[in-house]
Protein backbone atom coordinates (compact mmCIF):
# COMPACT_ATOMS: atom_id res chain seq x y z
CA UNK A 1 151.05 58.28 5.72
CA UNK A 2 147.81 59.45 4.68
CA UNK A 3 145.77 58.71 1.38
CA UNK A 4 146.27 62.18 -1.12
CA UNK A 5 143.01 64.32 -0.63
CA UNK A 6 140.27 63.64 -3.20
CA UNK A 7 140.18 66.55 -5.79
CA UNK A 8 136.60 65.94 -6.72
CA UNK A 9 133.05 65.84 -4.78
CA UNK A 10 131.19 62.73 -4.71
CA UNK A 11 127.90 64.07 -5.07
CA UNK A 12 128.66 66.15 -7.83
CA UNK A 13 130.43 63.11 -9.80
CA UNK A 14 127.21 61.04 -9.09
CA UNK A 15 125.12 64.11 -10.85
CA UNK A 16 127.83 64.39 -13.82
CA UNK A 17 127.30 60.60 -14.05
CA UNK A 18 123.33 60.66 -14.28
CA UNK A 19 123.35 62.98 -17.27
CA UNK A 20 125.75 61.02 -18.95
CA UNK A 21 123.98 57.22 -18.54
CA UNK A 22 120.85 59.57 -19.29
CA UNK A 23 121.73 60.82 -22.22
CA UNK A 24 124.11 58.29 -23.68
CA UNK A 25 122.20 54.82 -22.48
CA UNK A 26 123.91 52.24 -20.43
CA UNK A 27 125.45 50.85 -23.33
CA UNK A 28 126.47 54.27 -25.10
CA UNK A 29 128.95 55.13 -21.74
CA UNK A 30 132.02 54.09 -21.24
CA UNK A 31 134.09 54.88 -18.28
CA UNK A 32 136.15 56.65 -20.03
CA UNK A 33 132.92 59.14 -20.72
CA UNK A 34 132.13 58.88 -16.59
CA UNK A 35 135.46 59.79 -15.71
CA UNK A 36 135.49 63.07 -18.44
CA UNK A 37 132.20 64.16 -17.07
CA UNK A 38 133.24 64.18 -13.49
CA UNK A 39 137.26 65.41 -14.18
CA UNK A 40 138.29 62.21 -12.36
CA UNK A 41 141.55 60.33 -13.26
CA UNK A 42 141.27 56.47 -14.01
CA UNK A 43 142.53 55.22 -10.71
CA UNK A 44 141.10 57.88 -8.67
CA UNK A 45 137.62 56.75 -10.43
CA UNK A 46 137.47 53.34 -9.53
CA UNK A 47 138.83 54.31 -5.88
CA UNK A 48 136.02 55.72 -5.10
CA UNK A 49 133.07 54.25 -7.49
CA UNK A 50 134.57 50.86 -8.49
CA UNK A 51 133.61 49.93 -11.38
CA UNK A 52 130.59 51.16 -14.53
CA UNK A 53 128.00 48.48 -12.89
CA UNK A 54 128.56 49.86 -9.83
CA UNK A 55 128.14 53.60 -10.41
CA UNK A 56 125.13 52.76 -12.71
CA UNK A 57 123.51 51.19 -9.60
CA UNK A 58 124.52 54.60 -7.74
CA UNK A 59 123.11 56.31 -10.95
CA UNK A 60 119.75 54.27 -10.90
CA UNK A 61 118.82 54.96 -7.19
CA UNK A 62 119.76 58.47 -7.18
CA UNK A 63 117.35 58.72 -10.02
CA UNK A 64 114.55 56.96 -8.70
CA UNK A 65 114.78 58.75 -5.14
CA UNK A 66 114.71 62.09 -7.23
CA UNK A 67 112.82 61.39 -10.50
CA UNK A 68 110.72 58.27 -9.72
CA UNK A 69 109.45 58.84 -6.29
CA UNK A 70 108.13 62.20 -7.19
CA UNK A 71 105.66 60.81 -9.86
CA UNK A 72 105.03 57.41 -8.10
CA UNK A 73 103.87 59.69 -4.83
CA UNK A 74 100.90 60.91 -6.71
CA UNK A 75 99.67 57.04 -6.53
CA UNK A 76 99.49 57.74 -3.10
CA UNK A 77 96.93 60.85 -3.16
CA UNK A 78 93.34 61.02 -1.54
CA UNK A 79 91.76 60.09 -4.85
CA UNK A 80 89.62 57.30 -6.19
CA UNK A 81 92.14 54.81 -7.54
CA UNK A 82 91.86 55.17 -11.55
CA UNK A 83 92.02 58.97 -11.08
CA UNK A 84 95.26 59.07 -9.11
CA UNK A 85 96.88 56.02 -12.05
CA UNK A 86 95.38 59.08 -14.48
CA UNK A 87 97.08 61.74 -12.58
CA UNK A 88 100.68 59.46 -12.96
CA UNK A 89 100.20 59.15 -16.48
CA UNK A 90 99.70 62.62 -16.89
CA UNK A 91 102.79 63.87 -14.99
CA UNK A 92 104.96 60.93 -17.03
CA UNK A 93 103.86 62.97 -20.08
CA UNK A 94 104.87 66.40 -18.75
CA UNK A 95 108.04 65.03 -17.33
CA UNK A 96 108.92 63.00 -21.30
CA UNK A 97 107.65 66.44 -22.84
CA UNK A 98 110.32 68.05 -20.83
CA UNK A 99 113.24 65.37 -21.38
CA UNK A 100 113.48 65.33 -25.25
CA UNK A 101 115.20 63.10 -26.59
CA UNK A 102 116.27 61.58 -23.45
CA UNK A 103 112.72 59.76 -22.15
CA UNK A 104 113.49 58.47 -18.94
CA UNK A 105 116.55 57.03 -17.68
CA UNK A 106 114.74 53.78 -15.71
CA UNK A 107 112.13 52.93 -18.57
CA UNK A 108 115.03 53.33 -21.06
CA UNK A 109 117.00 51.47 -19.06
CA UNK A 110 114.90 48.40 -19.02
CA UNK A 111 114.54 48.21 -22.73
CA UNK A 112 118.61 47.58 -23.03
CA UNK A 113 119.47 44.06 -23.29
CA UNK A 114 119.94 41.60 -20.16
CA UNK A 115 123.61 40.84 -21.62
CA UNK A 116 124.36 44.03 -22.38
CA UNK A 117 123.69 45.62 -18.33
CA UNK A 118 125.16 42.07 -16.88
CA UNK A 119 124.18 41.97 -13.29
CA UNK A 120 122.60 45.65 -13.12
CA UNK A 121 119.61 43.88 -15.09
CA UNK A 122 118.58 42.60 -12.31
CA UNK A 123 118.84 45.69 -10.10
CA UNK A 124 117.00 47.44 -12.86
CA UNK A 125 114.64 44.60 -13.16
CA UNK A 126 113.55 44.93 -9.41
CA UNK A 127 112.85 48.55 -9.83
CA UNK A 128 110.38 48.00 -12.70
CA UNK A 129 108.93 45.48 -10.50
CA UNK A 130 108.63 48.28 -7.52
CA UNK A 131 107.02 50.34 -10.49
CA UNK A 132 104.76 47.84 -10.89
CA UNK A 133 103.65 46.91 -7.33
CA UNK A 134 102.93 50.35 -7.05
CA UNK A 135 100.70 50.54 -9.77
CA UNK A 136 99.20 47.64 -9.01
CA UNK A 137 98.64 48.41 -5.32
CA UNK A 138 97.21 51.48 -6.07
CA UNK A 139 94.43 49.79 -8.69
CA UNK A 140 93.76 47.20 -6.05
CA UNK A 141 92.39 49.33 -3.90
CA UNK A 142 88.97 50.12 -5.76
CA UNK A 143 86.33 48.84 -3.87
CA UNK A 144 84.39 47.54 -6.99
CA UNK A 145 85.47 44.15 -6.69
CA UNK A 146 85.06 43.97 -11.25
CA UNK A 147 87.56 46.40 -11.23
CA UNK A 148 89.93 44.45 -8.88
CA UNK A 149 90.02 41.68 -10.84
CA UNK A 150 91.03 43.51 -14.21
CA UNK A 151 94.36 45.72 -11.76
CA UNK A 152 96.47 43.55 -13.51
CA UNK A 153 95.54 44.17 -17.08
CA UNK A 154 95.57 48.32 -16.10
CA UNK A 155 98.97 47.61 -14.74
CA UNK A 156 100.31 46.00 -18.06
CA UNK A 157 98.14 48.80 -20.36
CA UNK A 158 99.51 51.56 -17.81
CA UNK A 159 103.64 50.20 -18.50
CA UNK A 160 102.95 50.28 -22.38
CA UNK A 161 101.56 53.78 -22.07
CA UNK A 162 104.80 55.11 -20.02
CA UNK A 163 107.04 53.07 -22.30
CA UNK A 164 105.37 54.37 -24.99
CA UNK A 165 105.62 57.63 -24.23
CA UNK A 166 109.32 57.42 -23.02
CA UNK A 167 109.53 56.05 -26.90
CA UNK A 168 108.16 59.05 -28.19
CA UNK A 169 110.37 61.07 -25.94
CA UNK A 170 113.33 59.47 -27.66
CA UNK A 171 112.36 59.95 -31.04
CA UNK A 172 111.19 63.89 -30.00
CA UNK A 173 107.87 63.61 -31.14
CA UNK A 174 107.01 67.02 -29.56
CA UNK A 175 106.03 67.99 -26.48
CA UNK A 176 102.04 68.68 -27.60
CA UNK A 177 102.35 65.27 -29.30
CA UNK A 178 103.44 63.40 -25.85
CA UNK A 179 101.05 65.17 -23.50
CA UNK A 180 97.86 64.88 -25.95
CA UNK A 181 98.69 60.72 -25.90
CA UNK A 182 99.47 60.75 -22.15
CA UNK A 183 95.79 62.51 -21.98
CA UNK A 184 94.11 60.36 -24.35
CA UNK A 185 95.87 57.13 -22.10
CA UNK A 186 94.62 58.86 -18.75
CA UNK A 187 91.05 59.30 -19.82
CA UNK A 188 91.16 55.50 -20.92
CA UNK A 189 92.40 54.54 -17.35
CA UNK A 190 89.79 57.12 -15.38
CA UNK A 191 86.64 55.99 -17.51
């Protein structure tokens, strides 16, 4: 005897489930909120997701394929190295001025506590890291060997900027107020 058809798509569910984790934290859903957003029954839910850890792993990597990538591929540009880390900056300030209150779901994300994701901290963890490398890579490859050395330090100025303007997001400073700091942070980085 076969299984009773699912009544709900996958891929839609997994969109219904970003907004939610985006706009209610990983610690503000419950999978009670998951399973209203998507129309899914309790059993039927963890069928097919398992269980909140799990779907906020699907969660993460569909965002970073579709929100991440897309401002980590302007790293990758024909530009001098500072200029494309300015460029970033720039687009995480139009992309925070355009998700008030909600920031970012990845940079929020690693501000919740370690005991409070359980073992998605870690999957979360190794994202920032990728976020990082990136960065990092991208510095590294000015040829003035002065600048090399400080890539590093960039990196860690370059992850308080985003954070901080993922914090300003959240507390809807206005978009003006976002994009004149993410500016100001991108002409530091490019002089």
């Amino acid at each position: 005897m076969a299984g009773r058809p699912k009544s709900f798509d996958v891929d839609e569910a997994i969109d219904a489930f970003v907004d939610v984790f985006w706009t209610n934290g990983y610690r503000g859903t419950s999978v009670d909120d998951l399973q209203d957003a998507a129309g899914i029954k309790r059993g039927s839910f963890y069928a097919a997701f398992g269980c909140k850890d799990d779907v906020f792993e699907r969660v993460l990597e569909k965002y970073w394929n579709e929100a991440t990538e897309v401002g980590l591929k302007i790293l990758d540009e024909d530009k001098p190295p500072k200029q494309a880390v300015a460029n970033f900056i720039r687009h995480i300030g139009s992309f925070m001025s355009l998700n008030t209150p909600r920031g970012c779901l990845l940079l929020s994300s690693s501000s919740e506590t370690a005991d409070a994701l359980s073992g998605e901290q870690s999957f979360v963890c190794s994202k920032m890291t990728e976020l990082e490398n990136r960065l990092l890579r991208t510095l590294e490859r000015d040829r003035d060997e002065t600048a090399s050395l400080c890539a590093r330090d960039q990196v860690n100025f370059v992850l308080a900027v985003i954070l901080g303007l993922n914090a300003m997001a959240k507390a809807d400073c206005g978009s003006s107020r976002i994009r004149a700091a993410a500016d100001y942070a991108a002409r530091s980085i490019a002089s």
